[in-house]
Protein backbone atom coordinates (compact mmCIF):
# COMPACT_ATOMS: atom_id res chain seq x y z
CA UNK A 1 -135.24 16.55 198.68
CA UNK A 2 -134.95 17.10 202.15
CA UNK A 3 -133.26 20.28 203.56
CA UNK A 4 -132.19 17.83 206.95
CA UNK A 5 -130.27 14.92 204.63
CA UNK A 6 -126.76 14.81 205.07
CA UNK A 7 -123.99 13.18 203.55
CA UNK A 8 -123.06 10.16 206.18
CA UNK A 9 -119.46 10.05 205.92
CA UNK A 10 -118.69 14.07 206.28
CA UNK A 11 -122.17 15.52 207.64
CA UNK A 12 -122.32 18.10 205.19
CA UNK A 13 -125.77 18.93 203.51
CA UNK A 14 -126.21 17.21 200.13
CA UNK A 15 -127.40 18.56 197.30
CA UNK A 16 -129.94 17.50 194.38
CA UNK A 17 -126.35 17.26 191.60
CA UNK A 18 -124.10 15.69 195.06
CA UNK A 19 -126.04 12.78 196.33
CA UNK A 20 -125.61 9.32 195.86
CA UNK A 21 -126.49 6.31 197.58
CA UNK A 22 -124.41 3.60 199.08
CA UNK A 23 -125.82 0.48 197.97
CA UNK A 24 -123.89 -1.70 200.86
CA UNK A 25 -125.13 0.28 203.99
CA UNK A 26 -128.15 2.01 201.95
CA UNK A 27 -126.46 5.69 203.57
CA UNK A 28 -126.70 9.22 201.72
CA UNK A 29 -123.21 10.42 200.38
CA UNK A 30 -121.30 13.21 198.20
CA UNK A 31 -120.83 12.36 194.41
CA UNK A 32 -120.36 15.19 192.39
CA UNK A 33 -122.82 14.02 189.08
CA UNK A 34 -122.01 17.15 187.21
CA UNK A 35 -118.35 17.92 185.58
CA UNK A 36 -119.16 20.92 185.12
CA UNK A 37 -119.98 22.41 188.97
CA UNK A 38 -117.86 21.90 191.31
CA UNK A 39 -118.33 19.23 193.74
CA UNK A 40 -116.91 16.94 196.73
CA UNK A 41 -117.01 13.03 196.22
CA UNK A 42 -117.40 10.80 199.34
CA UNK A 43 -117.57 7.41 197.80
CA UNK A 44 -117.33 6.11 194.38
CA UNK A 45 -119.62 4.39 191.42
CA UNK A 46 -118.11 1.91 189.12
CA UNK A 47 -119.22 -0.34 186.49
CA UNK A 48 -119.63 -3.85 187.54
CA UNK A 49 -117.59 -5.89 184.70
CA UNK A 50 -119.63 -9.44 185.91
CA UNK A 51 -123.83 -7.61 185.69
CA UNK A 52 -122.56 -4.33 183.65
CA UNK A 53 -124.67 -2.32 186.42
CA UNK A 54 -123.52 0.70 187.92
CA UNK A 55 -122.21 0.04 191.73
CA UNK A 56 -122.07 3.09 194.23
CA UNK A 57 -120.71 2.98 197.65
CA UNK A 58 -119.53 5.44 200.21
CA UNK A 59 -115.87 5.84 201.30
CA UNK A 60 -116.68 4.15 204.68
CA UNK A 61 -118.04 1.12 202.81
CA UNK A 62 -115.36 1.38 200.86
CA UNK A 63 -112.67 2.01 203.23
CA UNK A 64 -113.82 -0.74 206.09
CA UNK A 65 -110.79 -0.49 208.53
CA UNK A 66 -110.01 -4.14 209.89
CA UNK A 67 -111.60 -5.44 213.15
CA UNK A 68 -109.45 -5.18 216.52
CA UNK A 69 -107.75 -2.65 218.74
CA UNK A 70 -108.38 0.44 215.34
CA UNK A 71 -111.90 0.36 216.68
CA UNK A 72 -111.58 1.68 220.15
CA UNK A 73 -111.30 5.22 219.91
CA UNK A 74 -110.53 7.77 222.91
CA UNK A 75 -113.11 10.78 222.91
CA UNK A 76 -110.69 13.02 220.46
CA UNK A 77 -110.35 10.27 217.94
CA UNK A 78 -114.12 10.03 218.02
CA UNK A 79 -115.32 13.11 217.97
CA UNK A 80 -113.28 13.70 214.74
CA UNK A 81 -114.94 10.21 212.79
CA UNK A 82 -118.63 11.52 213.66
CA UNK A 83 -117.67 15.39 213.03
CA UNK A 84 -118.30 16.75 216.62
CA UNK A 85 -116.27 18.49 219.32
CA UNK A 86 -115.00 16.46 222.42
CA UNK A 87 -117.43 18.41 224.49
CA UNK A 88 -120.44 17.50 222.47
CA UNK A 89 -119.16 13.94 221.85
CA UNK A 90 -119.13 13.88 225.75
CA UNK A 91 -122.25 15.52 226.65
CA UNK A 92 -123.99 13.17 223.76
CA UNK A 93 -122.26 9.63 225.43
CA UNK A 94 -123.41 10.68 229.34
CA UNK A 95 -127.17 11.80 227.74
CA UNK A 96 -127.15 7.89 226.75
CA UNK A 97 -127.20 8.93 222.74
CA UNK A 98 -124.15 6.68 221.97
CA UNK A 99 -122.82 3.43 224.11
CA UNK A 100 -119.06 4.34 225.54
CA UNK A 101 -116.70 3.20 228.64
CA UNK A 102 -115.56 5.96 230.75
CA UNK A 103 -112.37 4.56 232.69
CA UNK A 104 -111.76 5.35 236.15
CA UNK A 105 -109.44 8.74 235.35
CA UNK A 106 -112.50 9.71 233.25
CA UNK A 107 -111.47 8.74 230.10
CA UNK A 108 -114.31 8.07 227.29
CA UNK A 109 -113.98 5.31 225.00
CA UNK A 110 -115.63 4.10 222.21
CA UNK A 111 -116.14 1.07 219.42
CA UNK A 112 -116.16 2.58 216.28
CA UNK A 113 -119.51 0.67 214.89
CA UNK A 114 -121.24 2.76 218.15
CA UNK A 115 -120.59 5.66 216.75
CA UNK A 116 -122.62 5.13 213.45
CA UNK A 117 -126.03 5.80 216.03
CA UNK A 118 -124.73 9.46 215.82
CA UNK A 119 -124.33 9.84 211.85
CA UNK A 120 -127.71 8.11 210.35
């Protein structure tokens, strides 16, 4: 595996007994395989009652919050859904890494499905 693959919805490492992977947006995730390590668990696998197959998915799959005014984010609420500080948020949006609004008193903002350029 990879030492660079991360676990899309907290960008921690993964690890060979921690990673699944979403089968709606195809992303790496935490799910603890073992019950016998301890482990973190980003998403969730289930057993499909209608094909008896296992389903996995990660907790932003899971969790899709509804469209409309949720998914503008200021630079604070952003920086804490992709896992950076402000600054870095910043200095990523003005080096043209992630599309943003700056208002005329400065202020960053963001649509929430932008911010998934910074976390694949």
């Amino acid at each position: 595996m990879p030492d660079a693959l991360t676990c899309l919805v907290c960008l921690e490492p993964l690890t060979a007994t921690t990673e699944a992977w979403c089968q709606q947006c195809g992303g790496s995730y935490h799910l603890n395989q073992r019950s016998d390590l301890p482990g973190k668990d980003c998403g969730d696998v289930w057993i499909n009652e209608e094909s008896m197959a296992l389903e996995f998915s990660c907790n932003r799959c899971i969790n899709t919050p509804a469209p409309g005014l949720d998914d503008i984010l200021d630079l604070a609420e952003a920086a804490g859904v992709v896992g950076l500080s402000p600054a870095a948020l910043a200095e990523a949006a003005d080096g043209g890494q992630v599309a943003h609004r700056k208002t005329g008193a400065g202020t960053y903002l963001f649509v929430r499905q932008d911010l998934d350029t910074l976390t694949r």
